[in-house]
C-alpha atoms as a PDB file:
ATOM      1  CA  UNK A   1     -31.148 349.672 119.169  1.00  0.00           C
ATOM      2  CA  UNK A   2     -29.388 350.974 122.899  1.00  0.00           C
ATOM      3  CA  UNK A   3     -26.553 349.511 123.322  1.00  0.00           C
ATOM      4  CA  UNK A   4     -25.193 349.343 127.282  1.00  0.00           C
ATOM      5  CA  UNK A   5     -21.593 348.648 128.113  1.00  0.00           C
ATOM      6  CA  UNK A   6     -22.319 347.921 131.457  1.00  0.00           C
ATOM      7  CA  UNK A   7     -25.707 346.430 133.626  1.00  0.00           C
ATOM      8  CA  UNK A   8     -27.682 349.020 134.710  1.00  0.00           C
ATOM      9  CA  UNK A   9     -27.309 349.510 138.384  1.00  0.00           C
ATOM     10  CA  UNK A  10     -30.871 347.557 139.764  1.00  0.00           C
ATOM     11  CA  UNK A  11     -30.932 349.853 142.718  1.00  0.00           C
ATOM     12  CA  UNK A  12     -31.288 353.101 140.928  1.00  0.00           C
ATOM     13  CA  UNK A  13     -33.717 351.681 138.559  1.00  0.00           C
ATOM     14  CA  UNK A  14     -35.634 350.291 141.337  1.00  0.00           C
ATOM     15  CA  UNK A  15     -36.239 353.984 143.038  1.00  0.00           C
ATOM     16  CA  UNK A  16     -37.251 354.894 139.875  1.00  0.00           C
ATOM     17  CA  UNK A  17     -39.367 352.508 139.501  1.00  0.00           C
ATOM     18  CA  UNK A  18     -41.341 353.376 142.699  1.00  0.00           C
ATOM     19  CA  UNK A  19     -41.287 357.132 141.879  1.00  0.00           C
ATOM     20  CA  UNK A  20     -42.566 356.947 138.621  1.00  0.00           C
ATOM     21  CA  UNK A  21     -45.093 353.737 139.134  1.00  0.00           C
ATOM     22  CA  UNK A  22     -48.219 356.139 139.528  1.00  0.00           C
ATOM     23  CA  UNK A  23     -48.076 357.368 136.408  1.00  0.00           C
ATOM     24  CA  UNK A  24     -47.834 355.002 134.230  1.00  0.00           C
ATOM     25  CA  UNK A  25     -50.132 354.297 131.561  1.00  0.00           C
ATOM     26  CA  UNK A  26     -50.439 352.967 128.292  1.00  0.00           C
ATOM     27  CA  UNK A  27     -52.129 350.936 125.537  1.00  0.00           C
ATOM     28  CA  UNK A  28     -48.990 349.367 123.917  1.00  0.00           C
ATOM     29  CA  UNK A  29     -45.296 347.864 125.118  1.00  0.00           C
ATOM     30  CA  UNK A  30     -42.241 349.795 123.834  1.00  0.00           C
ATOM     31  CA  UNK A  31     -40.504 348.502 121.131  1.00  0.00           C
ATOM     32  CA  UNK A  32     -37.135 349.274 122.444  1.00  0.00           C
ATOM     33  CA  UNK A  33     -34.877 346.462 122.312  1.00  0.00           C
ATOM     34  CA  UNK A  34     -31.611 346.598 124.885  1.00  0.00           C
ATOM     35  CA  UNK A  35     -27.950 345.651 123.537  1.00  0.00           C
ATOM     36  CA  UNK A  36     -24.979 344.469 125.638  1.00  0.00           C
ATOM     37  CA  UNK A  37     -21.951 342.949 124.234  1.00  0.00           C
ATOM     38  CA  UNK A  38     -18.840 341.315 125.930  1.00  0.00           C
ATOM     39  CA  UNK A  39     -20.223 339.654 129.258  1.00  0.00           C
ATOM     40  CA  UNK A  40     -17.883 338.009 131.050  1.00  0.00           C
ATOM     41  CA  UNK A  41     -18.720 335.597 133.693  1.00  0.00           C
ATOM     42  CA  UNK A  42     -18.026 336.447 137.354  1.00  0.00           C
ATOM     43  CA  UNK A  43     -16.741 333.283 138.823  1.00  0.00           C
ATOM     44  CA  UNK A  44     -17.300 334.231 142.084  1.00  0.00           C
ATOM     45  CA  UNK A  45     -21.178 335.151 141.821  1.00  0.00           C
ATOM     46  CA  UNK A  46     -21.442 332.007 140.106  1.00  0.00           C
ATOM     47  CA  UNK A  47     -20.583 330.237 142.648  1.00  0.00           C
ATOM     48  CA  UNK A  48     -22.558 331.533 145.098  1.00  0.00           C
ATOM     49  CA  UNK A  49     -25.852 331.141 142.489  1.00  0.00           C
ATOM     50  CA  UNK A  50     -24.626 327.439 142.138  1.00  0.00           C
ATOM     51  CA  UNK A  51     -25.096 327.271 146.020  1.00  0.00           C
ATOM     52  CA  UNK A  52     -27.940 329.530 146.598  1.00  0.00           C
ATOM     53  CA  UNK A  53     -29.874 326.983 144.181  1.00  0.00           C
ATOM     54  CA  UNK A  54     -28.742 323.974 144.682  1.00  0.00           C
ATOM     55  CA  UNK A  55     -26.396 323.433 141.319  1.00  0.00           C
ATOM     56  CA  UNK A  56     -23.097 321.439 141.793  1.00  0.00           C
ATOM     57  CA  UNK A  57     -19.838 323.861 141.032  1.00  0.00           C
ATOM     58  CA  UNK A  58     -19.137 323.359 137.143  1.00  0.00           C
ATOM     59  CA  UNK A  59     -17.638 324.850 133.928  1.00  0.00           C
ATOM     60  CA  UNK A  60     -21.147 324.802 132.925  1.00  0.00           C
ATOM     61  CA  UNK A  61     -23.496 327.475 133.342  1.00  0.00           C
ATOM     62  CA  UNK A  62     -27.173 326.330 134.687  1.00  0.00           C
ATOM     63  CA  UNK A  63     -29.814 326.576 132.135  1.00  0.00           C
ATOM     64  CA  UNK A  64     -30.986 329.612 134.657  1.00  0.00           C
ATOM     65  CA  UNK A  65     -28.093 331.526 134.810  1.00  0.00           C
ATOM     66  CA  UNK A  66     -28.021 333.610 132.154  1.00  0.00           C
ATOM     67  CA  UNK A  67     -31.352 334.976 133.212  1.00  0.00           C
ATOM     68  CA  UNK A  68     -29.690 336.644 135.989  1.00  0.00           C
ATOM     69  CA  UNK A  69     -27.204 338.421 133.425  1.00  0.00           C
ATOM     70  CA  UNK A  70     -29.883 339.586 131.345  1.00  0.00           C
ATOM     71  CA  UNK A  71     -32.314 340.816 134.376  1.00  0.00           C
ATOM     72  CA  UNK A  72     -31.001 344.038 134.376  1.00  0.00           C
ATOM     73  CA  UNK A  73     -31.581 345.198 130.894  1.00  0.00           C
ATOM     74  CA  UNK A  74     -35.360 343.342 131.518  1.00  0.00           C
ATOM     75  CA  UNK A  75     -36.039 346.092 134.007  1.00  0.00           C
ATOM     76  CA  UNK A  76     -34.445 348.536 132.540  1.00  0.00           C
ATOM     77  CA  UNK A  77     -36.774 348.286 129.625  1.00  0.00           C
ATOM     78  CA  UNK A  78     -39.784 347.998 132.343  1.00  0.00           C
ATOM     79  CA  UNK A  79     -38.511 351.358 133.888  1.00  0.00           C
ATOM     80  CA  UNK A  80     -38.332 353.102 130.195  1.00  0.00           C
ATOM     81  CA  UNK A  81     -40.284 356.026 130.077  1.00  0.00           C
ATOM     82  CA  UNK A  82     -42.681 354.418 127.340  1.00  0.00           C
ATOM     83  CA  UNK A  83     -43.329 351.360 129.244  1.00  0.00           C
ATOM     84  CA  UNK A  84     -47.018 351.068 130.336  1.00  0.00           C
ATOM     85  CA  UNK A  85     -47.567 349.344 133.551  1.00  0.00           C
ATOM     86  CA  UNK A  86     -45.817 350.090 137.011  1.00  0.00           C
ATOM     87  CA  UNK A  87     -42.467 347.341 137.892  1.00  0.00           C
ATOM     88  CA  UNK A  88     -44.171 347.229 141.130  1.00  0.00           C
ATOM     89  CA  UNK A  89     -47.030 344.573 141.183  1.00  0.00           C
ATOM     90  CA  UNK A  90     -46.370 342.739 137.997  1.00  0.00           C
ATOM     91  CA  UNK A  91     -46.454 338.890 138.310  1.00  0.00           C
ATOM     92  CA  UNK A  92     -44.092 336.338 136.866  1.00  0.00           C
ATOM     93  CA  UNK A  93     -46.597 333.842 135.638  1.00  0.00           C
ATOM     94  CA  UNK A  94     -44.594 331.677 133.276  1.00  0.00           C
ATOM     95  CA  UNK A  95     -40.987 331.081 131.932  1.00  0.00           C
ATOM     96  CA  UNK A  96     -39.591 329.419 128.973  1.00  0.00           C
ATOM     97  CA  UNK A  97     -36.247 328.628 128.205  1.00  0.00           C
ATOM     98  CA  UNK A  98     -34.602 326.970 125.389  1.00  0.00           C
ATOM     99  CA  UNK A  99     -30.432 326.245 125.130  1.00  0.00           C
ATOM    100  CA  UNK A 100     -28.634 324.913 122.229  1.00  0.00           C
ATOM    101  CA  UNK A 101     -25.686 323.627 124.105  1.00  0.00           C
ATOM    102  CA  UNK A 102     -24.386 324.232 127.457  1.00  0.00           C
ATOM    103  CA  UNK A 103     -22.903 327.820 127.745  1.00  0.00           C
ATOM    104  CA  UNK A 104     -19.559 327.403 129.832  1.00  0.00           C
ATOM    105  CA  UNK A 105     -18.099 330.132 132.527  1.00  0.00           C
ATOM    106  CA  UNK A 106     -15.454 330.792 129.919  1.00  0.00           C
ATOM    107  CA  UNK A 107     -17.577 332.164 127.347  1.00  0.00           C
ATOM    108  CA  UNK A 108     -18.120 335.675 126.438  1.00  0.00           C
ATOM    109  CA  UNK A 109     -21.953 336.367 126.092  1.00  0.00           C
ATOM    110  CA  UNK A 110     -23.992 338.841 123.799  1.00  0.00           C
ATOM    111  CA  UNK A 111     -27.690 339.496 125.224  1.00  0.00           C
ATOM    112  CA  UNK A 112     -30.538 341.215 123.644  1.00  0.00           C
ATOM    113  CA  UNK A 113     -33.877 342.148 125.559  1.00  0.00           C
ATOM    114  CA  UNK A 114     -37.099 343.174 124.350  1.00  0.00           C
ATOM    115  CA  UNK A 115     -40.718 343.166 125.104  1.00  0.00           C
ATOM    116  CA  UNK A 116     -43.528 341.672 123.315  1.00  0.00           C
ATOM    117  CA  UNK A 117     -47.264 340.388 122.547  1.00  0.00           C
ATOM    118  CA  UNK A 118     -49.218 342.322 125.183  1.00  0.00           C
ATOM    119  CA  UNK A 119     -52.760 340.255 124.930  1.00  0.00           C
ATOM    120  CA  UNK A 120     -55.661 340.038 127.523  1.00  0.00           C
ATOM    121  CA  UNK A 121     -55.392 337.561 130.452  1.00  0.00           C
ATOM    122  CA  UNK A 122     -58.290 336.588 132.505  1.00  0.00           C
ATOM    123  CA  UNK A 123     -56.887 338.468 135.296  1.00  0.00           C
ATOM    124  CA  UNK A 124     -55.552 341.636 133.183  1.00  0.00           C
ATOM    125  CA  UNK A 125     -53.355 341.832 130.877  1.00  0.00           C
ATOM    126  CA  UNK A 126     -49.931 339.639 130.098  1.00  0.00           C
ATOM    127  CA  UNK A 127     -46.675 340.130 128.199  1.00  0.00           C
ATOM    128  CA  UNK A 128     -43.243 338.755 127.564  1.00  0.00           C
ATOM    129  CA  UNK A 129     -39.833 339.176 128.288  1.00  0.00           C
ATOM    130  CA  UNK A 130     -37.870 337.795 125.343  1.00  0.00           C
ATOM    131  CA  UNK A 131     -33.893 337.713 125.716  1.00  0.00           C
ATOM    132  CA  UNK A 132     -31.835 335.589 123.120  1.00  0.00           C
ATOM    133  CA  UNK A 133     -27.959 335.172 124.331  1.00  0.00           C
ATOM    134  CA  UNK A 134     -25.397 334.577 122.006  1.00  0.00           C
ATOM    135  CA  UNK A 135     -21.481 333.151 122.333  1.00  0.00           C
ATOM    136  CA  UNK A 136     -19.332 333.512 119.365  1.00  0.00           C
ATOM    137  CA  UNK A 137     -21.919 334.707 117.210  1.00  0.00           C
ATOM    138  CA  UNK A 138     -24.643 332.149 117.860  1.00  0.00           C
ATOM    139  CA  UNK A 139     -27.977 332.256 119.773  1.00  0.00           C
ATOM    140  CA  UNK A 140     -27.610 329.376 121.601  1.00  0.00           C
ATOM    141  CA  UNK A 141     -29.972 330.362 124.468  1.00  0.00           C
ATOM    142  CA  UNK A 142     -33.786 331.779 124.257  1.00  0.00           C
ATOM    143  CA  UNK A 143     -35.745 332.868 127.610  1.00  0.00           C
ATOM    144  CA  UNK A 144     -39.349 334.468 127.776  1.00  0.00           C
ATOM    145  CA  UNK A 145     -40.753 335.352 130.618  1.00  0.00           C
ATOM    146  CA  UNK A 146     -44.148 336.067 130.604  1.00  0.00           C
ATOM    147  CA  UNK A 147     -45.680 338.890 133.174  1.00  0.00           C
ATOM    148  CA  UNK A 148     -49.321 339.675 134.402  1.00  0.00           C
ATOM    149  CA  UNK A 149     -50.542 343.116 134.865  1.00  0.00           C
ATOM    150  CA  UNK A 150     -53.861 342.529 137.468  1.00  0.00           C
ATOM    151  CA  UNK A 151     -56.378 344.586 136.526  1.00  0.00           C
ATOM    152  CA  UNK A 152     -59.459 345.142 133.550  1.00  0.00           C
ATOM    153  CA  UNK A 153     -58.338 345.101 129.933  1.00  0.00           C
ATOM    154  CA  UNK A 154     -59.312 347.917 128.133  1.00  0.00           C
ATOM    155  CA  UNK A 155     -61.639 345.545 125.984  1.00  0.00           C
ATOM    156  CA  UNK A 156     -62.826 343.920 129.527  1.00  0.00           C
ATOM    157  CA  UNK A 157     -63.329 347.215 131.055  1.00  0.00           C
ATOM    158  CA  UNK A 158     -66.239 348.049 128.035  1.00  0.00           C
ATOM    159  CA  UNK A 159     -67.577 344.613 128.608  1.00  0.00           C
ATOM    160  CA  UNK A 160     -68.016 345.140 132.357  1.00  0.00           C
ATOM    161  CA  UNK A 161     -69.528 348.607 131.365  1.00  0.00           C
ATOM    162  CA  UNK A 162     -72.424 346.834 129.584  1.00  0.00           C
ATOM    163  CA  UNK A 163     -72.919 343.872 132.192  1.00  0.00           C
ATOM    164  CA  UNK A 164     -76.216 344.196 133.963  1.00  0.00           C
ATOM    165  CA  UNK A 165     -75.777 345.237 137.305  1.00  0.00           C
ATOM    166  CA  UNK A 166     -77.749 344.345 140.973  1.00  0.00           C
ATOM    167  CA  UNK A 167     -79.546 346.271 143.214  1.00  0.00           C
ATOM    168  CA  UNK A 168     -75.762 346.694 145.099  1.00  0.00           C
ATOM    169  CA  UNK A 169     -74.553 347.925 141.810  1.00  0.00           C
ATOM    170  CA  UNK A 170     -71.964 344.604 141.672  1.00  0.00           C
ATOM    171  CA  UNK A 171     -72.324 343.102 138.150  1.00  0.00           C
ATOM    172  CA  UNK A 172     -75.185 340.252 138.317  1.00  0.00           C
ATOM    173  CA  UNK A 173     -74.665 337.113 137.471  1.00  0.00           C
ATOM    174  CA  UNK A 174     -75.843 335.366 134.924  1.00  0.00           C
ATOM    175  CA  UNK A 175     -77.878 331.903 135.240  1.00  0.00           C
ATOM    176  CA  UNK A 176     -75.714 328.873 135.893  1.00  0.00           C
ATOM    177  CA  UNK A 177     -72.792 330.917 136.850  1.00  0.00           C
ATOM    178  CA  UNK A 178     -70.806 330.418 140.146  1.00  0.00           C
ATOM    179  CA  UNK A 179     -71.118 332.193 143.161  1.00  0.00           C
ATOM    180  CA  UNK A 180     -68.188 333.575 144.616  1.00  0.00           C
ATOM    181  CA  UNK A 181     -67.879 330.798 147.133  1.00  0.00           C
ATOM    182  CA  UNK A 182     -67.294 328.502 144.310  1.00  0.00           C
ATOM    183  CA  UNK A 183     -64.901 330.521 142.840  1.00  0.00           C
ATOM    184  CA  UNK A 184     -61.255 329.243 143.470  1.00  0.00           C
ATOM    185  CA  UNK A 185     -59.489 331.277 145.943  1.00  0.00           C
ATOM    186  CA  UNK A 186     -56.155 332.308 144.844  1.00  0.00           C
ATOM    187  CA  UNK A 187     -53.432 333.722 147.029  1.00  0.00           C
ATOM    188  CA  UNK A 188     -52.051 337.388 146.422  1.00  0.00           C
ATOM    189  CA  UNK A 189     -49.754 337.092 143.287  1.00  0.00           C
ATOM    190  CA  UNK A 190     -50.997 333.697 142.149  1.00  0.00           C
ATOM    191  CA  UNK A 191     -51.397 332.856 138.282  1.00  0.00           C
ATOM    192  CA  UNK A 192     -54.364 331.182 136.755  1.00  0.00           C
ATOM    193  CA  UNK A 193     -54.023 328.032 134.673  1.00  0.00           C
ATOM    194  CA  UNK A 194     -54.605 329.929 131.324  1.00  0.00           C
ATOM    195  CA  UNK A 195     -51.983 331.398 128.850  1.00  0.00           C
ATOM    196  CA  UNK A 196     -52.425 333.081 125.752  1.00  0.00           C
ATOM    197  CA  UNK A 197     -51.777 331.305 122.828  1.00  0.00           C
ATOM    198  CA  UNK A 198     -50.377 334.320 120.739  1.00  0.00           C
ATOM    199  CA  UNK A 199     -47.292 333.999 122.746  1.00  0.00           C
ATOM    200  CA  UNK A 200     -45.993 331.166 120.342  1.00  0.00           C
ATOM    201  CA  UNK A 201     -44.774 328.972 123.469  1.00  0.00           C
ATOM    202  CA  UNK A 202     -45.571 324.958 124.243  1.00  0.00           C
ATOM    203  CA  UNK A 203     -49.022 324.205 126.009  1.00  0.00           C
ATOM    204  CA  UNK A 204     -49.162 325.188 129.687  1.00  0.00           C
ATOM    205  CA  UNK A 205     -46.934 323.002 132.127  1.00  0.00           C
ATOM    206  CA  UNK A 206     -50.691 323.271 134.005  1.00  0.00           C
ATOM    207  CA  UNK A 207     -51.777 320.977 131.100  1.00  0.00           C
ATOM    208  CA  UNK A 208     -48.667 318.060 132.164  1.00  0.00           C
ATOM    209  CA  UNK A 209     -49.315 317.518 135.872  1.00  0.00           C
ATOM    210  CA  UNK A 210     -47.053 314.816 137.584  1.00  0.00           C
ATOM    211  CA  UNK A 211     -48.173 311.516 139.707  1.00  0.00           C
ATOM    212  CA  UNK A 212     -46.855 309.165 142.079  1.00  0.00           C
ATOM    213  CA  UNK A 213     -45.188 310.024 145.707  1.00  0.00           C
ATOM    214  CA  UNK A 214     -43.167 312.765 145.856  1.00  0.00           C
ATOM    215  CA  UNK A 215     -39.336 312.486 144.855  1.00  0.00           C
ATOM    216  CA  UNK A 216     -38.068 314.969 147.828  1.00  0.00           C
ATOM    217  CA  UNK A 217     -39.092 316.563 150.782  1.00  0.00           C
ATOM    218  CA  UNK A 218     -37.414 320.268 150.988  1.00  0.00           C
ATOM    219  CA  UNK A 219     -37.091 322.700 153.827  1.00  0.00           C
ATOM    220  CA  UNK A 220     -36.980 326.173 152.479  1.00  0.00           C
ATOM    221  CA  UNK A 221     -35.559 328.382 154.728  1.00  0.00           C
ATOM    222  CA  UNK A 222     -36.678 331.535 155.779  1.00  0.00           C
ATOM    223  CA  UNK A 223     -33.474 333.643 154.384  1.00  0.00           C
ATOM    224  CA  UNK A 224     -34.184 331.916 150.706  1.00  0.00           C
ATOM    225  CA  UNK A 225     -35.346 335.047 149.252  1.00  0.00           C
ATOM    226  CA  UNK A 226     -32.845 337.141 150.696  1.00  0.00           C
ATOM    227  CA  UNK A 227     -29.789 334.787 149.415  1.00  0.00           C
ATOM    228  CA  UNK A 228     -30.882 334.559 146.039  1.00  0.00           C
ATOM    229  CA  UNK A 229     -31.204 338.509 146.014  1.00  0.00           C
ATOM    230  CA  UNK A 230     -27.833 338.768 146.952  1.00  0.00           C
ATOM    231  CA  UNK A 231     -27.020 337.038 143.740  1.00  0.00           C
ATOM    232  CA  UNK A 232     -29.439 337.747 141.381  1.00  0.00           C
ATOM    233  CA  UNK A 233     -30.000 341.486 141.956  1.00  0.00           C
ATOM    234  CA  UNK A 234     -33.703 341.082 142.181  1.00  0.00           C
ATOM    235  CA  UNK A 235     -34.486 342.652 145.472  1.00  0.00           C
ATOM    236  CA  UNK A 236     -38.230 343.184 144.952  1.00  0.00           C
ATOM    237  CA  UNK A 237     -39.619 343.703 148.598  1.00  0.00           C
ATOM    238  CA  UNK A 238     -41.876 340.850 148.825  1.00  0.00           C
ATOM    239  CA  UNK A 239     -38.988 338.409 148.800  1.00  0.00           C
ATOM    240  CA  UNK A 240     -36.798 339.812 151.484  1.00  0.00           C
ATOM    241  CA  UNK A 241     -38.619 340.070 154.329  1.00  0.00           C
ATOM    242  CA  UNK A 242     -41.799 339.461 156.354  1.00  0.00           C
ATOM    243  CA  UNK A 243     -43.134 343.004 156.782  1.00  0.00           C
ATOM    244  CA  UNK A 244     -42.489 344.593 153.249  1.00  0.00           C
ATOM    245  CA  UNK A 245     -43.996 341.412 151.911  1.00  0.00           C
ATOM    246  CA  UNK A 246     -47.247 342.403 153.824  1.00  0.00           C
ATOM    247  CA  UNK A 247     -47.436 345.832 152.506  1.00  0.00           C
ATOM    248  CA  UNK A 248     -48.015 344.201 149.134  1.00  0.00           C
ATOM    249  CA  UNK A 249     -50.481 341.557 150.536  1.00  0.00           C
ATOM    250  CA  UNK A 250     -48.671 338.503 151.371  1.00  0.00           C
ATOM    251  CA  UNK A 251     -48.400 336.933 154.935  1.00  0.00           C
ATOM    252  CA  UNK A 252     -44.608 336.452 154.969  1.00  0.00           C
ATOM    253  CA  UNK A 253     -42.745 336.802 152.525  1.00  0.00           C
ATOM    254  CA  UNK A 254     -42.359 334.432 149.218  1.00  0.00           C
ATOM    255  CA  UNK A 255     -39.455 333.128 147.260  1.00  0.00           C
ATOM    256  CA  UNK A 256     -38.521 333.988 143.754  1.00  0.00           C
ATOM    257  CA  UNK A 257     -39.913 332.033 140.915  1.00  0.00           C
ATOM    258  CA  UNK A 258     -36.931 331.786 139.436  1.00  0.00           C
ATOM    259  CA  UNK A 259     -35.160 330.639 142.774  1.00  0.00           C
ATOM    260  CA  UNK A 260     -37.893 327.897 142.851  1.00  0.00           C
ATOM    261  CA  UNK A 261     -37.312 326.785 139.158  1.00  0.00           C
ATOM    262  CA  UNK A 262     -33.534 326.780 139.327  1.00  0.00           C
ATOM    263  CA  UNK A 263     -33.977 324.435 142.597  1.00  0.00           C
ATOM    264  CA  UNK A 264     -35.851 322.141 140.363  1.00  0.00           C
ATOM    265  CA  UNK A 265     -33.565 321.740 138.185  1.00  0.00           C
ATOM    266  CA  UNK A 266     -30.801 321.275 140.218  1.00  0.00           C
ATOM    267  CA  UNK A 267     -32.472 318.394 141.214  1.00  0.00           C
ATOM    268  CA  UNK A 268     -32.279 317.112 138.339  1.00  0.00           C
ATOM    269  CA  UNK A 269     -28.509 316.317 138.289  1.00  0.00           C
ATOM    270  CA  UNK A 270     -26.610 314.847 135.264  1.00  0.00           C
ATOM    271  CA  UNK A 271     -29.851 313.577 134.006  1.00  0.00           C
ATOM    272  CA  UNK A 272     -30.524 316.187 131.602  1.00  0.00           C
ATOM    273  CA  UNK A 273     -29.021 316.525 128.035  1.00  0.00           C
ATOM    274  CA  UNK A 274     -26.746 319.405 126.173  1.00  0.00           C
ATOM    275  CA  UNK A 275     -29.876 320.993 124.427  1.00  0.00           C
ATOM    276  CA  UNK A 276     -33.166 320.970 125.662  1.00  0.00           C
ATOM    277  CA  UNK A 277     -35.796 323.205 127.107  1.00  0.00           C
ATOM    278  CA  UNK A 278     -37.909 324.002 129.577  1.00  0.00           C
ATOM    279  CA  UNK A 279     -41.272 325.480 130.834  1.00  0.00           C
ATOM    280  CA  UNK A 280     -43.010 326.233 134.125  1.00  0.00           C
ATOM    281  CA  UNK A 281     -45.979 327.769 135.473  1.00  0.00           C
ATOM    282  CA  UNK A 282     -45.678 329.604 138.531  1.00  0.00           C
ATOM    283  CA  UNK A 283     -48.997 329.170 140.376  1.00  0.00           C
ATOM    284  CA  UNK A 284     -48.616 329.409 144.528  1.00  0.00           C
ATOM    285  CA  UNK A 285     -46.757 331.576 146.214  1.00  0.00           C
ATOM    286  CA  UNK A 286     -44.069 329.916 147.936  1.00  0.00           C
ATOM    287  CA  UNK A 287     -44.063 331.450 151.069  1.00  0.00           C
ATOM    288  CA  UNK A 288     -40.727 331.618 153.501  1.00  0.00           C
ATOM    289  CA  UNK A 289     -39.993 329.611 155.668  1.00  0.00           C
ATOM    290  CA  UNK A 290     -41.717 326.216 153.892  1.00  0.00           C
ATOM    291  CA  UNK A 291     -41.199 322.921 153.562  1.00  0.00           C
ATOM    292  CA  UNK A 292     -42.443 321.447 149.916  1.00  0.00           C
ATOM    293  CA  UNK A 293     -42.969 318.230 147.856  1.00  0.00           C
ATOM    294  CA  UNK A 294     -40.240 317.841 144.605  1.00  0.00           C
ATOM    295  CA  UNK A 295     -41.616 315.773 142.191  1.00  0.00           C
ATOM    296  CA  UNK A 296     -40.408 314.348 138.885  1.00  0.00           C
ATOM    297  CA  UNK A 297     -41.899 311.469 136.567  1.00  0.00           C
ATOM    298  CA  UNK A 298     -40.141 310.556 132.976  1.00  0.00           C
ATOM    299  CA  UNK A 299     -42.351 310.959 130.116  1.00  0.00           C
ATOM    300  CA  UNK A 300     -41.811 309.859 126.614  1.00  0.00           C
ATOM    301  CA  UNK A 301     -40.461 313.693 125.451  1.00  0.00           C
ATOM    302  CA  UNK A 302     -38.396 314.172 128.432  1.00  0.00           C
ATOM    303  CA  UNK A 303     -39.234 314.968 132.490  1.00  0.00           C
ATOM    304  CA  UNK A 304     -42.388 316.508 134.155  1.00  0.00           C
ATOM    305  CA  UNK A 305     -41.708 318.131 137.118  1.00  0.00           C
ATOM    306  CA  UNK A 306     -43.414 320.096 140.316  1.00  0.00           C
ATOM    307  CA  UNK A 307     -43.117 321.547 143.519  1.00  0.00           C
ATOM    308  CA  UNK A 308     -46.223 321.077 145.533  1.00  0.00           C
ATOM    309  CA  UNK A 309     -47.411 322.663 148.994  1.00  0.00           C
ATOM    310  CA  UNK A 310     -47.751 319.868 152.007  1.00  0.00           C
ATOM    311  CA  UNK A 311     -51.400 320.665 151.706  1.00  0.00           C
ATOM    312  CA  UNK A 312     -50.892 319.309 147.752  1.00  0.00           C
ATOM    313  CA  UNK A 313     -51.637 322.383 145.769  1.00  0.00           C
ATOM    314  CA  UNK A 314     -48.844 323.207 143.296  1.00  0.00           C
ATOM    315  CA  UNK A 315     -46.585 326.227 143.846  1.00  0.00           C
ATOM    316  CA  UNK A 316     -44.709 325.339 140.013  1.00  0.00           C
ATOM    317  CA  UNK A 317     -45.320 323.049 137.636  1.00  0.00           C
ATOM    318  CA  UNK A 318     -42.682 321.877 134.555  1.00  0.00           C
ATOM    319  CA  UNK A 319     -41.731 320.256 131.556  1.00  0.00           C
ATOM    320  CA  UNK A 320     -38.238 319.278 130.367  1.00  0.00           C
ATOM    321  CA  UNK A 321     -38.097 318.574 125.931  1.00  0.00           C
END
């Protein structure tokens, strides 16, 4: 198992990332797991996370935090020389996280990172992210992040090999099926409803839905994705500005998931417990500037949540247990 005694710097891997992106191929995810001991909090950077998302200033880490710690080590693995798909174009789809008990700014963190249980997806293929953090020994915090690859599986790609084809050469479609202007139209980026059940995790936050009038109107600026790049590290291109979001096929450009789920939560308050867990879906692209619907309804196991475009389609939806 590597073990790093510092994060890797995100910059470099980045450049590698688009240098080596065209040449990546592969049937299988690595099963290199990343190591790094003794991480101290920066008070400072929390600080500025606290008010990038919304979270009052605490001893208390946010539920979210510590996937800012472990980020680098996730794309370091994603950069590895065995890993199969290119960093650039991958999709955050879905993200669990489970915590024990609060972890506080005074305690010294252990993280591990791997990657696991690459399985088909209606759209491609999908796999997760799994970090466990420890203090004093204990795991008392479990993320996975799960991550679409667009494209054919290999299984899919055989399937469409064998699919009758019309007089355009387009596959043809078979009776009963929908034509294309039935189809849903999805925005560049956006996840379907379905997850693979191999993954282990709780049913799909798609599956909780929330009712009732919305619990907050937001306005979400127009810098969001550049401030919570500043202090998360993750300065993909189609967060930070309008024209290198449009060279990967979105109008402007779109906030973090993991901006937008944070900001949920922060909602949230003192309402939620010590240990407890929570899922979203990322669905719609958030794009920058926007201003969205926050909504939250109590439900016998704990909270559903979601953040909803003004023209009502969902850009995340959530579960607190």
């Amino acid at each position: 198992m590597p073990e790093l005694s510092t994060a890797p710097k995100l910059s470099a891997l980045y450049l590698k990332a688009v240098a080596t992106g065209p040449t990546r191929r592969g049937d299988g995810l690595p099963d290199t797991e990343y190591l790094r001991r003794d991480i101290e909090i920066d008070r400072d950077q929390l600080a500025e996370y606290n008010r990038a998302c919304g979270f009052g200033l605490r001893d208390e880490l946010p539920i979210t935090y510590p996937h800012v710690l472990s980020f680098p080590l996730s794309v370091r693995l994603m950069t590895d020389p065995g890993f199969p798909f290119p960093l650039v174009g991958l999709v955050h789809v879905a993200n669990t996280i489970r915590q024990e008990r609060p972890l506080l700014v005074t305690d010294v963190l252990t993280q591990r990172v791997r990657v696991a249980d690459l399985r088909p997806h209606p759209k491609g293929r999908q796999f997760d992210v799994v970090t466990e953090t420890s203090a004093g020994g204990e795991v008392v915090w479990r993320e996975v992040s799960t991550y679409l690859r667009r494209g054919s599986a290999p299984e899919q790609a055989e399937r469409d090999e064998a699919q009758p084809r019309d007089a355009a050469g387009a596959p043809a479609r078979q009776p009963g099926e929908a034509t294309p202007e039935h189809d849903e139209a999805r925005q560049p980026g956006e996840a379907t409803p379905e997850r693979g059940e191999a993954s282990g995790q709780p049913a799909a936050a798609s599956e909780l839905g929330t009712t009732g009038e919305p619990t907050a109107t937001w306005r979400v600026p127009g810098d969001t994705g550049r401030r919570y790049a500043a202090v998360s590290g993750d300065r993909n291109p189609i967060h930070l500005h309008p024209l290198t979001a449009k060279a990967f096929g979105f109008p402007r450009a779109i906030a973090h998931g993991m901006w937008s789920k944070a900001r949920c939560l922060a909602a949230f308050a003192e309402r939620l417990p010590d240990a407890y867990s929570v899922d979203v879906e990322f669905r719609k692209p958030l794009l920058l500037p926007s201003t969205v619907d926050f909504t939250m309804s109590r439900q016998d196991t704990g909270w559903n949540f979601a953040l909803h475009a003004r023209s009502g389609k969902p850009h995340l939806l959530g579960e607190v247990r």
